[in-house]
C-alpha atoms as a PDB file:
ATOM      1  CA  UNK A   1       0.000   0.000   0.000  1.00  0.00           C
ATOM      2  CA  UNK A   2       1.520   3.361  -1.328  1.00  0.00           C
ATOM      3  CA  UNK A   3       1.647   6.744   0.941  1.00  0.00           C
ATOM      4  CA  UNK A   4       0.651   9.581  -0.121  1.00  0.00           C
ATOM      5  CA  UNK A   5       1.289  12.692   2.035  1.00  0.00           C
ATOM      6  CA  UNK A   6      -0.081  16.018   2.101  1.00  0.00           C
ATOM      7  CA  UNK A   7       2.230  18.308   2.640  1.00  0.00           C
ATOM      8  CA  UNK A   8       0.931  21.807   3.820  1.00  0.00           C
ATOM      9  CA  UNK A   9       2.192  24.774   5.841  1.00  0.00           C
ATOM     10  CA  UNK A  10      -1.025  26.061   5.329  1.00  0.00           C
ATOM     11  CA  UNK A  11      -3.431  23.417   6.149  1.00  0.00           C
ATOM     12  CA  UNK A  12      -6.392  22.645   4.150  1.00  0.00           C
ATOM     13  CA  UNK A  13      -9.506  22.732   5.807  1.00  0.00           C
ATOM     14  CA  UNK A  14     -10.529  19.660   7.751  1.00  0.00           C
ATOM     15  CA  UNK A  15     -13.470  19.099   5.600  1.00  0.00           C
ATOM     16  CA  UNK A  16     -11.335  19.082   2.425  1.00  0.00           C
ATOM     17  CA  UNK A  17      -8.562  16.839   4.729  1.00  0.00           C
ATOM     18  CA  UNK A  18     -11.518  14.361   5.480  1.00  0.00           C
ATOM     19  CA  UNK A  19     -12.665  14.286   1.626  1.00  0.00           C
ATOM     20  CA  UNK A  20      -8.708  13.753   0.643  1.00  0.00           C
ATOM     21  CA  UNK A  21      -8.802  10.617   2.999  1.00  0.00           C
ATOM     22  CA  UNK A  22     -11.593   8.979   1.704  1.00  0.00           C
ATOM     23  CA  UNK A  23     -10.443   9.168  -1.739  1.00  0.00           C
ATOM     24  CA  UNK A  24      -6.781   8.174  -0.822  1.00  0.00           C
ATOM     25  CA  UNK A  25      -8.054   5.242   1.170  1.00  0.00           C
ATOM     26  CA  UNK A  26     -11.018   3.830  -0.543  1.00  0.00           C
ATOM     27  CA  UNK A  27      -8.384   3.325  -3.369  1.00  0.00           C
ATOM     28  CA  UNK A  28      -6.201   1.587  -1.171  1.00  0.00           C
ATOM     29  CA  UNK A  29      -3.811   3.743  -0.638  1.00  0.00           C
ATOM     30  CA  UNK A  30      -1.975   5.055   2.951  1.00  0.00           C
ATOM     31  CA  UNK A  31      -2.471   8.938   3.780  1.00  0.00           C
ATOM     32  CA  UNK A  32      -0.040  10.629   5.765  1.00  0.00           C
ATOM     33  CA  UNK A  33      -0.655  14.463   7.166  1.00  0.00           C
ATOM     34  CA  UNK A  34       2.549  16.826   7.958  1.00  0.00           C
ATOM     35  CA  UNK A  35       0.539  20.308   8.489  1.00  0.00           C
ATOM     36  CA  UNK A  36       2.300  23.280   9.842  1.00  0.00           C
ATOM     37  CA  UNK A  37       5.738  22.364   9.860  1.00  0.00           C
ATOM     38  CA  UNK A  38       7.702  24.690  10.959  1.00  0.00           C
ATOM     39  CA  UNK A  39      11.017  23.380   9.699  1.00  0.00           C
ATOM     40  CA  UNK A  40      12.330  22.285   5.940  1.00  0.00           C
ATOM     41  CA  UNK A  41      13.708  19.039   8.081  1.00  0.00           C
ATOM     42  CA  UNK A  42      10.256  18.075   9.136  1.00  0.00           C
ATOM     43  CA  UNK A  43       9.384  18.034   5.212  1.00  0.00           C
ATOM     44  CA  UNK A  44      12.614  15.840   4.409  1.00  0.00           C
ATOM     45  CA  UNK A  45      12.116  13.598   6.917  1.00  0.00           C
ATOM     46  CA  UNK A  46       7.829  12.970   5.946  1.00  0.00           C
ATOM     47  CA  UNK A  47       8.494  12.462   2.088  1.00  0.00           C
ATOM     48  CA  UNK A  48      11.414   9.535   2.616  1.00  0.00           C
ATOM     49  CA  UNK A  49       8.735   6.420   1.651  1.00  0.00           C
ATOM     50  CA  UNK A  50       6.101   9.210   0.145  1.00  0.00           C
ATOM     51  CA  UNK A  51       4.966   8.113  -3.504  1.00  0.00           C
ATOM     52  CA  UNK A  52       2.510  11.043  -4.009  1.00  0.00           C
ATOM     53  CA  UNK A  53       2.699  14.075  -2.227  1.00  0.00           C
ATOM     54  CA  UNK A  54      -0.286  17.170  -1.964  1.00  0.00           C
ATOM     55  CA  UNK A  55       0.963  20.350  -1.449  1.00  0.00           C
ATOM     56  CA  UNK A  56      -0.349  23.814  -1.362  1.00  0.00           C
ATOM     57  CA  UNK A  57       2.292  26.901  -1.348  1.00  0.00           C
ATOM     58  CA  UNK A  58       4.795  24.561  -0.447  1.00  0.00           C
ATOM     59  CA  UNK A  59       8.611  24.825  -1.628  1.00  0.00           C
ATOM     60  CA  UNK A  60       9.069  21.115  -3.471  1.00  0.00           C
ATOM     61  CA  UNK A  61      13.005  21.960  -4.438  1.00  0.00           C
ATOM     62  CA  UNK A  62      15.465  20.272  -5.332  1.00  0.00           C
ATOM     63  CA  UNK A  63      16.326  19.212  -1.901  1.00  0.00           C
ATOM     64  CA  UNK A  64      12.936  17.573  -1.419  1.00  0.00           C
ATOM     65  CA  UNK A  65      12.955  15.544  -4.650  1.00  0.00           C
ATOM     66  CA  UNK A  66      16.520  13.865  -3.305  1.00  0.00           C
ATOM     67  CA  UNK A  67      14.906  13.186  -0.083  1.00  0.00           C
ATOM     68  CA  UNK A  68      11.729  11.625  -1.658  1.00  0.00           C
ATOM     69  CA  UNK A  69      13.330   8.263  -3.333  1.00  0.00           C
ATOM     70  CA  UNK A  70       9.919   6.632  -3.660  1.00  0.00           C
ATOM     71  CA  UNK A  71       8.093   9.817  -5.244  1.00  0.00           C
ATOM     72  CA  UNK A  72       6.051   9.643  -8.537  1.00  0.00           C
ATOM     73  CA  UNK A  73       4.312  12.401  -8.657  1.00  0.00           C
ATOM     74  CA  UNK A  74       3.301  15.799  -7.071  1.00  0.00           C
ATOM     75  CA  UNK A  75       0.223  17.348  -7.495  1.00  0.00           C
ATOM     76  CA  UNK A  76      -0.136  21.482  -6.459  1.00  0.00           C
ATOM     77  CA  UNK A  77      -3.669  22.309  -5.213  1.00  0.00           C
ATOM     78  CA  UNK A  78      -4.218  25.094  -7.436  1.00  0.00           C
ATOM     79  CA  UNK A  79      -3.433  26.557 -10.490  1.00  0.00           C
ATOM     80  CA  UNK A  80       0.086  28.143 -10.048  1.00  0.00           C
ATOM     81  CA  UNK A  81       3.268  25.987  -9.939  1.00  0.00           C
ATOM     82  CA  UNK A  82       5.893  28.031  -9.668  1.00  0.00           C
ATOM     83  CA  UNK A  83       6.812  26.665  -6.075  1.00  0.00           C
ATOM     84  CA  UNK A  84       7.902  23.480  -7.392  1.00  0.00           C
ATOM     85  CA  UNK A  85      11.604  22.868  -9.266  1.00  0.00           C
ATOM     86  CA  UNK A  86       9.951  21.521 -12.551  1.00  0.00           C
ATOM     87  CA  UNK A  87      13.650  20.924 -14.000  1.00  0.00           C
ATOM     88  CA  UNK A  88      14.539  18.816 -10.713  1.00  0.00           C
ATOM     89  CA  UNK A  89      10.898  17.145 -11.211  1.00  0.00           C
ATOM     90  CA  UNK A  90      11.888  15.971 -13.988  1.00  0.00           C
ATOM     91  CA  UNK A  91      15.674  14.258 -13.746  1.00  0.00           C
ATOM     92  CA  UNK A  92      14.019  12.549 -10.984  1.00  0.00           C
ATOM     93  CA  UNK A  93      11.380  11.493 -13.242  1.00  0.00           C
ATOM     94  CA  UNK A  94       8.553  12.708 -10.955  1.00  0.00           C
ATOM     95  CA  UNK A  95       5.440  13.809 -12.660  1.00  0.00           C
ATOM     96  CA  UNK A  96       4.059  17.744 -11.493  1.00  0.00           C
ATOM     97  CA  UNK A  97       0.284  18.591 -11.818  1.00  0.00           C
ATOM     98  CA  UNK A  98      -1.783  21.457 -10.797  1.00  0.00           C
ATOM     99  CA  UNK A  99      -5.411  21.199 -10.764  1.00  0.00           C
ATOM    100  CA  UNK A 100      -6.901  24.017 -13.206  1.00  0.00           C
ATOM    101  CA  UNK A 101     -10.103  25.776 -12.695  1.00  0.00           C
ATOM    102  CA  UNK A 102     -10.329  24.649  -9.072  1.00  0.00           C
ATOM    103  CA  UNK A 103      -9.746  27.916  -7.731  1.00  0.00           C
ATOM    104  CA  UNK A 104     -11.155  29.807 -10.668  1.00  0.00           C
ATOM    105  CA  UNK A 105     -14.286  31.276  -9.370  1.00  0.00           C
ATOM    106  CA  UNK A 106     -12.918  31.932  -5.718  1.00  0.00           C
ATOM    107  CA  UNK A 107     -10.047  34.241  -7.204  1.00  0.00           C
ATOM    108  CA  UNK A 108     -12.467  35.604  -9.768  1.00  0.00           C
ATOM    109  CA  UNK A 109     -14.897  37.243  -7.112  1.00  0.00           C
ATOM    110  CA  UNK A 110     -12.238  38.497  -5.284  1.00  0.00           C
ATOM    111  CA  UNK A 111     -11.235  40.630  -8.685  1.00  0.00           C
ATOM    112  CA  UNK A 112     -14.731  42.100  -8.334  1.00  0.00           C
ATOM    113  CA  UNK A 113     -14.596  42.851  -4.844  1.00  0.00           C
ATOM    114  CA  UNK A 114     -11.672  44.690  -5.040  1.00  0.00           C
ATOM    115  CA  UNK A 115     -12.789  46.633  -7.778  1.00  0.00           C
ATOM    116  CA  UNK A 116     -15.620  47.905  -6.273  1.00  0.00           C
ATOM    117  CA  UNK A 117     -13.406  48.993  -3.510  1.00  0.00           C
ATOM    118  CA  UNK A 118     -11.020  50.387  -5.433  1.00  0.00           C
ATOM    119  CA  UNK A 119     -13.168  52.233  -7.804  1.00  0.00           C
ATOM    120  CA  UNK A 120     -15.120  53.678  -4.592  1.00  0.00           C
ATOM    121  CA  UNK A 121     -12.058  55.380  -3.028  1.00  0.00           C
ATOM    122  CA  UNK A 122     -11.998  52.430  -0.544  1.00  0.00           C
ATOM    123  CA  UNK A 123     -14.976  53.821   1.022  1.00  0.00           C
ATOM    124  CA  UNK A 124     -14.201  56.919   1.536  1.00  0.00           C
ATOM    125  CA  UNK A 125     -17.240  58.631   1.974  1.00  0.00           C
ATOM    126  CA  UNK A 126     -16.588  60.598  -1.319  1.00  0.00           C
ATOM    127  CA  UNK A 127     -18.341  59.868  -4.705  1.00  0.00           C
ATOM    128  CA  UNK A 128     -16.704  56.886  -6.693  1.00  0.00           C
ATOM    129  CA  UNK A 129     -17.386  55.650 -10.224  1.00  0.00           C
ATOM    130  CA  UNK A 130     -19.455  52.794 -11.332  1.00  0.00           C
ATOM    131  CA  UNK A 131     -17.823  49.805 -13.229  1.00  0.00           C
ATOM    132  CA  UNK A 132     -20.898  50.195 -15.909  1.00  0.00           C
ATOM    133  CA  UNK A 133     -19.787  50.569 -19.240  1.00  0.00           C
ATOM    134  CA  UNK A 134     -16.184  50.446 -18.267  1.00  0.00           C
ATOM    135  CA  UNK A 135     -13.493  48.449 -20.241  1.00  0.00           C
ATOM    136  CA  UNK A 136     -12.320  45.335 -18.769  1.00  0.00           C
ATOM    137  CA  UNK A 137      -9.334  44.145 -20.507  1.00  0.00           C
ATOM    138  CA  UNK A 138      -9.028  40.317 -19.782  1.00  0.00           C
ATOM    139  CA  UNK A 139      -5.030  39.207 -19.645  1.00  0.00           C
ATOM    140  CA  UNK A 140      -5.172  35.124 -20.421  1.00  0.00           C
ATOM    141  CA  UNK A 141      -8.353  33.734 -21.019  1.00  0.00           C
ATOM    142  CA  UNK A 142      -7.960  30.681 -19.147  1.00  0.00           C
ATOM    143  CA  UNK A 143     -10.251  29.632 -16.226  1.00  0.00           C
ATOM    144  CA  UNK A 144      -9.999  32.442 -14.068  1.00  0.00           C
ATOM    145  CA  UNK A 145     -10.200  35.009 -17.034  1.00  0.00           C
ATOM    146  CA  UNK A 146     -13.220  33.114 -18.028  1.00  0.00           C
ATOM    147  CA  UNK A 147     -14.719  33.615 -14.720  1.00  0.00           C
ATOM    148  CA  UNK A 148     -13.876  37.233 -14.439  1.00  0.00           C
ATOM    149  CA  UNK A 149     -15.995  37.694 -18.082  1.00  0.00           C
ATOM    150  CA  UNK A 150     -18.667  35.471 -16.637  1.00  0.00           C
ATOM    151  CA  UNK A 151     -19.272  37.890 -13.737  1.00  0.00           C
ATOM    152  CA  UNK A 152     -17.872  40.747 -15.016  1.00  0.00           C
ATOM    153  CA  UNK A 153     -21.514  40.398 -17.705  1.00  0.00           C
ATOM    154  CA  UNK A 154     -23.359  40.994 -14.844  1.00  0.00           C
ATOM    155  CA  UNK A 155     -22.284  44.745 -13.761  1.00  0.00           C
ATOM    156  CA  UNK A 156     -22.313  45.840 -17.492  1.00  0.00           C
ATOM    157  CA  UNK A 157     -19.230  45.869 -18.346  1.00  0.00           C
ATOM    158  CA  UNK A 158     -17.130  46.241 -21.666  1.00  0.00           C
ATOM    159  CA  UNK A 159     -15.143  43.305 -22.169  1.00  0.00           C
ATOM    160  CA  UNK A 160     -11.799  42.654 -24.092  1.00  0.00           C
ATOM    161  CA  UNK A 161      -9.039  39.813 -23.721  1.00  0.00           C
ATOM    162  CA  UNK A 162      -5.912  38.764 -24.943  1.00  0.00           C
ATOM    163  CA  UNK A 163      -4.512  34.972 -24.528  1.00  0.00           C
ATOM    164  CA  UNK A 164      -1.483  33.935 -26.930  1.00  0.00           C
ATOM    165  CA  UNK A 165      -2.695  30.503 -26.504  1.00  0.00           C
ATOM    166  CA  UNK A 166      -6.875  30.860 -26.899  1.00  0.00           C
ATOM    167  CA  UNK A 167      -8.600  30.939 -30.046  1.00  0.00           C
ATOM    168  CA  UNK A 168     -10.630  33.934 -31.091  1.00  0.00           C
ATOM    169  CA  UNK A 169     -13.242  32.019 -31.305  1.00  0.00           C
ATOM    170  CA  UNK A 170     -13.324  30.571 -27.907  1.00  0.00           C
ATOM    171  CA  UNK A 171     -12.794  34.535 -26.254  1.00  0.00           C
ATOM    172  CA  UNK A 172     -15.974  35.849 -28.768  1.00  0.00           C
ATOM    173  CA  UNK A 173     -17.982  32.647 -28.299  1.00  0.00           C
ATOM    174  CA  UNK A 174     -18.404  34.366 -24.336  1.00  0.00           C
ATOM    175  CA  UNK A 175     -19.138  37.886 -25.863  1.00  0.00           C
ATOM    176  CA  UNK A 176     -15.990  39.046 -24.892  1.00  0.00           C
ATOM    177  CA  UNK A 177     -13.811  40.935 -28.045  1.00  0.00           C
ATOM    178  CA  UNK A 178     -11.052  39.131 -28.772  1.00  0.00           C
ATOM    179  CA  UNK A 179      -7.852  41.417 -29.165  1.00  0.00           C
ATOM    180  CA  UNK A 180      -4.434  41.297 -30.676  1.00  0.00           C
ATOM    181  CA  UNK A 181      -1.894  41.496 -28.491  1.00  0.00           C
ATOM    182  CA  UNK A 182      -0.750  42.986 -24.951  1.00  0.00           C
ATOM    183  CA  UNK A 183      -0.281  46.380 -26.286  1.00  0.00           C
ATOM    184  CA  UNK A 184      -3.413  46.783 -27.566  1.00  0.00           C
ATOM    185  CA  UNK A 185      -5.655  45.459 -24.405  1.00  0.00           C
ATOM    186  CA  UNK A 186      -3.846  48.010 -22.213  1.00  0.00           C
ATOM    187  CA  UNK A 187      -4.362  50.874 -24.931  1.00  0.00           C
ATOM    188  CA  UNK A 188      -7.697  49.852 -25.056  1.00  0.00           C
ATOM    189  CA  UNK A 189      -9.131  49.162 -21.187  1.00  0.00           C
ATOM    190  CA  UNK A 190      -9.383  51.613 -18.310  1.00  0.00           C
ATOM    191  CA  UNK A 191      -9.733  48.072 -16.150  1.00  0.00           C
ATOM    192  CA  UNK A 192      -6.895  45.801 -17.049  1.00  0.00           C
ATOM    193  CA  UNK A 193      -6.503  41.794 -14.898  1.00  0.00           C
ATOM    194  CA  UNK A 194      -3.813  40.213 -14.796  1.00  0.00           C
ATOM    195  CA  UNK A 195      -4.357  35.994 -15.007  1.00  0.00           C
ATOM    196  CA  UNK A 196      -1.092  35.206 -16.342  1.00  0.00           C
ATOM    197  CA  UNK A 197       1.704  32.564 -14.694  1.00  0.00           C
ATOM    198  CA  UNK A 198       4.760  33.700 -13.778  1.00  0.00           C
ATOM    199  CA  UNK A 199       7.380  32.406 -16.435  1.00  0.00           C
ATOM    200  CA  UNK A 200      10.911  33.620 -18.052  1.00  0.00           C
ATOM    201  CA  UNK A 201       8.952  35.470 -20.605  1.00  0.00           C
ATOM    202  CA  UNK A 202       6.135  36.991 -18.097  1.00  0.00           C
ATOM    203  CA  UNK A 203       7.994  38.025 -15.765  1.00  0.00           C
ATOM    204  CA  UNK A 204       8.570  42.076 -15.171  1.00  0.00           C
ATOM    205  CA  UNK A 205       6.101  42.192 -18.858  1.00  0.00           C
ATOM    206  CA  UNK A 206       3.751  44.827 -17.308  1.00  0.00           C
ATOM    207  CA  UNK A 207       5.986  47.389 -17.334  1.00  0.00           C
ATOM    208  CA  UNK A 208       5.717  51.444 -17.532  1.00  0.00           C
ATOM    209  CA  UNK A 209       5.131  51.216 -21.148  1.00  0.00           C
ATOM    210  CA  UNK A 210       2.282  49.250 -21.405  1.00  0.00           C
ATOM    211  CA  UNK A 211       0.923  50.886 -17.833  1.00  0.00           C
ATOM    212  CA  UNK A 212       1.360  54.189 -19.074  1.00  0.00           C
ATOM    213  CA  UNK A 213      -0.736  53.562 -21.804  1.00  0.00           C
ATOM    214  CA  UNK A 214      -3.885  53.118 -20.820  1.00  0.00           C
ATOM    215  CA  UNK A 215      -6.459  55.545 -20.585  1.00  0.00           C
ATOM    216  CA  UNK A 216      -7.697  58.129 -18.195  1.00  0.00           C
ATOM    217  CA  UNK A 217      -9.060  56.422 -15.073  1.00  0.00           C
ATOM    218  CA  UNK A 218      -6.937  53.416 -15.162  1.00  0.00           C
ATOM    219  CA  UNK A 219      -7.053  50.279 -12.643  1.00  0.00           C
ATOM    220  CA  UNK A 220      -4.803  47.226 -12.518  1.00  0.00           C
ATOM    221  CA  UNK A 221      -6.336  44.128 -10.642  1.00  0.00           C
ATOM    222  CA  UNK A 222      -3.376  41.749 -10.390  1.00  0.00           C
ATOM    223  CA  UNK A 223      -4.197  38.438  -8.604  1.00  0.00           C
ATOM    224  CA  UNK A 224      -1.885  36.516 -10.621  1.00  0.00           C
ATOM    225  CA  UNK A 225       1.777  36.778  -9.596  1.00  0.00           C
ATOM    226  CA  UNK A 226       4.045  40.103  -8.219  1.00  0.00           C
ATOM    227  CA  UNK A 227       6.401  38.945 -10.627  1.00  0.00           C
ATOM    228  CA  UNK A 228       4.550  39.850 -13.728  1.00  0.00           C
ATOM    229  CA  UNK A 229       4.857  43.689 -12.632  1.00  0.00           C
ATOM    230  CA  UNK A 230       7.888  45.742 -13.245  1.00  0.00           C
ATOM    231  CA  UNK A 231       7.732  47.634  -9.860  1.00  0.00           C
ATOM    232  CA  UNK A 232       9.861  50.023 -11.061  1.00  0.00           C
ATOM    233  CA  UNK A 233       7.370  51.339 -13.666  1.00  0.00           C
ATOM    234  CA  UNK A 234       4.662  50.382 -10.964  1.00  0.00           C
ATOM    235  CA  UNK A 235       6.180  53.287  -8.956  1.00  0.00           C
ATOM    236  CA  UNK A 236       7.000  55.490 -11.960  1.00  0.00           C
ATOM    237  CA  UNK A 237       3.421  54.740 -13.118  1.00  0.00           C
ATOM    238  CA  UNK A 238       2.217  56.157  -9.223  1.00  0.00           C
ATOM    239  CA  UNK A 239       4.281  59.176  -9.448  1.00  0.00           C
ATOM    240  CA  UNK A 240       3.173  60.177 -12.922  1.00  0.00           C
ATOM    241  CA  UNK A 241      -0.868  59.387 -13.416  1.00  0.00           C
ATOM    242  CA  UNK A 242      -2.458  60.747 -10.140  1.00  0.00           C
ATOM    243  CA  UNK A 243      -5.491  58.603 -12.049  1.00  0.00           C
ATOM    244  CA  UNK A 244      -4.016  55.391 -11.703  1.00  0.00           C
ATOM    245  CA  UNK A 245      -5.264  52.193  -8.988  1.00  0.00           C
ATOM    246  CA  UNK A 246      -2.979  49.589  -8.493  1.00  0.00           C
ATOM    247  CA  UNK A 247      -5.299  46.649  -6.711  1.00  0.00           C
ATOM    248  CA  UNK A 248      -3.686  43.479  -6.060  1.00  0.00           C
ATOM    249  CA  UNK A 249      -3.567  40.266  -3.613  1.00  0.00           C
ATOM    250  CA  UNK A 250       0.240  39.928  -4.120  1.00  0.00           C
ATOM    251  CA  UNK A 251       2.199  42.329  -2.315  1.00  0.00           C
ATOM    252  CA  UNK A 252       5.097  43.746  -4.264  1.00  0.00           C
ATOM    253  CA  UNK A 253       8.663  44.614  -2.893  1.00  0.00           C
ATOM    254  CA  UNK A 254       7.561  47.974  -2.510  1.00  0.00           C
ATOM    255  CA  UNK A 255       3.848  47.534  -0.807  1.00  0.00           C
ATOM    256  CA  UNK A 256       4.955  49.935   2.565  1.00  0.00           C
ATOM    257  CA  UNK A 257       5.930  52.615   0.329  1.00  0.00           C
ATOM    258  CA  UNK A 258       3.186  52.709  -1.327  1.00  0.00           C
ATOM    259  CA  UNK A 259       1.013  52.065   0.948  1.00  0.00           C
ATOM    260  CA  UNK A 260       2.117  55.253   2.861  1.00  0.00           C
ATOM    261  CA  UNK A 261       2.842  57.184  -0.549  1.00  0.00           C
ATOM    262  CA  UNK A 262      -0.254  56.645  -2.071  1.00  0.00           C
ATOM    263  CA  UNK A 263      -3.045  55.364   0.657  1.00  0.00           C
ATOM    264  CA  UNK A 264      -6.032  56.760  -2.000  1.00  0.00           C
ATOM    265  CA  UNK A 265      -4.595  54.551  -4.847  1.00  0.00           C
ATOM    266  CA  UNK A 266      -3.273  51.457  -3.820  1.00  0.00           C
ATOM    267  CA  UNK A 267      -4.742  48.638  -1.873  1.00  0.00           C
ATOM    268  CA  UNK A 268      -2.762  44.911  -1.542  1.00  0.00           C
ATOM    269  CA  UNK A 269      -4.361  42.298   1.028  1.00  0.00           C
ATOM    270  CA  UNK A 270      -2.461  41.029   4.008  1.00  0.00           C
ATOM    271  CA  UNK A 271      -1.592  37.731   2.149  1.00  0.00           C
ATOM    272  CA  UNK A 272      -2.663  36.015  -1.058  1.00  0.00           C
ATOM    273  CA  UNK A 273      -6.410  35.598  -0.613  1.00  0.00           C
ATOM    274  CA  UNK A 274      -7.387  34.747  -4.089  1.00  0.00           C
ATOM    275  CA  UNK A 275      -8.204  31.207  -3.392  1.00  0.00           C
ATOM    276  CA  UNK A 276      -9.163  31.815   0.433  1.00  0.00           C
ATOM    277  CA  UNK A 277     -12.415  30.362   0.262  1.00  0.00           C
ATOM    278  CA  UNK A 278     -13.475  27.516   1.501  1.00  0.00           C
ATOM    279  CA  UNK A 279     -15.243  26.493  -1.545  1.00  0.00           C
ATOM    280  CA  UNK A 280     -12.237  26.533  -3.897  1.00  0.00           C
ATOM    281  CA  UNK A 281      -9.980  24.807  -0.958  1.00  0.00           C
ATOM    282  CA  UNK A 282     -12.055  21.728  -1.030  1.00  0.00           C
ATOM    283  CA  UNK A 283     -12.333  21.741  -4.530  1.00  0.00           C
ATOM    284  CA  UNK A 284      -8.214  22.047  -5.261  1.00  0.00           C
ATOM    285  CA  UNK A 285      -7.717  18.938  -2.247  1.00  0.00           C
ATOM    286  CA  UNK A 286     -10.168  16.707  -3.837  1.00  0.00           C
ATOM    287  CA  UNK A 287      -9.086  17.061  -7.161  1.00  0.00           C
ATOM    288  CA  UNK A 288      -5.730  16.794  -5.781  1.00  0.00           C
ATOM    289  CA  UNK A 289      -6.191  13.295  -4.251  1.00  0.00           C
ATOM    290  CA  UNK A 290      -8.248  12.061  -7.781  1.00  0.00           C
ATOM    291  CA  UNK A 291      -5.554  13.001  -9.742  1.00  0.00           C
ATOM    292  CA  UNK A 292      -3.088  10.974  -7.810  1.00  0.00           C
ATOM    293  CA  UNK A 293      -5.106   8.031  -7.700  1.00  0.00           C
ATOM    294  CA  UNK A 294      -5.784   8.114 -11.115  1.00  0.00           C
ATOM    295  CA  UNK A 295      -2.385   9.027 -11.883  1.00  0.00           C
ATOM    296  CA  UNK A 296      -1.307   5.327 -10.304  1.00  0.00           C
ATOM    297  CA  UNK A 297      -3.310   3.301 -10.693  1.00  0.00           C
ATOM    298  CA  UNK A 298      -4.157   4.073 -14.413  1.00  0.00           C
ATOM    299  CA  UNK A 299      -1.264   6.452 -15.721  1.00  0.00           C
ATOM    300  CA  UNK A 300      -3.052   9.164 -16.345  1.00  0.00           C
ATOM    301  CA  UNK A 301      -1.032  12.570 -16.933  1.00  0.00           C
ATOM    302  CA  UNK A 302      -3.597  15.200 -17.977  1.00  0.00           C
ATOM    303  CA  UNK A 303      -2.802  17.673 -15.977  1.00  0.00           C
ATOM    304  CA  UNK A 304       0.994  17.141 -15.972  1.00  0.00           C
ATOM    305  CA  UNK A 305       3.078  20.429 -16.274  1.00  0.00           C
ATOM    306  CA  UNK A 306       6.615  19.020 -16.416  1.00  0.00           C
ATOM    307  CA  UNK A 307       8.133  17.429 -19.299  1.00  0.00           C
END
């Protein structure tokens, strides 16, 4: 009987933990919890006879993978994998999945909400504006992006997106415009979200140029990753367009500066909250655990993100 260990700094909650066990175990397999470790040692020492491991925001490095002789695969609870050495994944010939769409709606909403309380002076008492006929430029049209359109129909909005990788089709099919390129989406939208992963070529791509180019009244939601932002431009973008909103669940390098520089404009939560709910943290660990099962007892690499 294999082991398969969530591994979690952040715990799931105990409903989602209860739903992981009866999948893991019903399919014959051993769970093991390590939750709130406080130590990398702790980690090393719980993967040793792991063949599957869960993880949430958890560093899986290089380190871990040479711990973890027995390990197959890992599976991320959630859509971004940046936490996990894919190159290290691989010479150990470990298979790396997220689970996609998951956490879609959850991080969605929380575009909206903050939008509202952006666009409101963060309640303020003074008028705000109204997201009605307002151009929402859509940055990857995956499932979060898809979510954001699907809501963002509801207060009236505008809606453009841009997504390398999704068909024109697919974008207009949701009565969203389909545009051409970056460039144009931030020329176009006074509301621009960010839903793109954090790669070689993403990383520092929002920069002043493309900032500085949208129109009057302009709002970035970023609940993606800081690294897409150029935080240099981000502060060149403050100092320059007394218009601008910067609203975002990531906290950048910069976030007390700004904070105290420009208290009207910019808003960042505590921590990352987009997939705080406790909806979209059941969802993740379930799909998590089906994955894995399916993943060894049948093969199956769908969602695999290594090569």
């Amino acid at each position: 009987m294999g082991k398969i260990l969530i591994a979690t700094d952040k715990p799931f909650a105990a409903v989602a933990v209860a739903g992981i066990r009866e999948i893991v175990e019903n399919a014959g397999f051993e769970l093991a919890l390590l939750e709130k470790y406080t130590d990398k040692s702790q980690l090393l020492d719980a993967v040793k006879d792991a063949e599957a491991i869960i993880i949430r925001s958890d560093i899986i490095d290089k380190e871990v993978f040479n711990a973890a002789k027995q390990l197959k695969i890992v599976v991320r609870a959630g859509a971004g994998y940046d936490n996990v050495d894919l190159v290290a994944a691989t010479s150990h010939n470990v298979c790396v999945m997220n689970t996609p769409g998951q956490n879609a709606n959850a991080v969605a909403e929380l575009v909206f909400g903050m939008l509202v309380y952006g666009i409101r002076g963060f309640y303020n008492g003074l008028p705000g504006t109204e997201l009605k006929d307002k151009k929402l430029g859509i940055l990857a049209y995956g499932h979060v992006g898809r979510n954001v359109a699907r809501i963002g129909k509801g207060f009236g909005l505008k809606q453009y997106a841009f997504d390398a990788y999704a068909s024109t089709v697919t974008i207009e099919n949701d009565g969203v415009k389909a545009l051409s390129s970056t460039e144009e989406l931030f020329k176009t939208c006074q509301i621009v979200s960010l839903h793109i992963p954090a790669t070689p070529e993403t990383k520092k791509s929002i920069n002043y140029d493309f900032m500085s180019s949208m129109p009057k009244g302009a709002v970035i939601v970023n609940t993606a990753r800081k690294e897409v932002i150029d935080e240099e431009g981000l502060a060149k973008m403050f100092a320059e367009r007394p218009d601008f909103k910067y609203l975002t669940d990531i906290q950048p390098a910069n976030h007390a500066e700004l904070l105290a520089t420009y208290p009207d404009r910019y808003f960042a939560t505590p921590k990352k909250m987009g997939a705080q709910t406790a909806e979209a943290n059941i969802n993740a660990g379930l799909a998590a655990a089906n994955q894995i099962v399916d993943f060894l007892k049948n093969g199956n690499e769908q969602f695999r993100v290594n090569k």
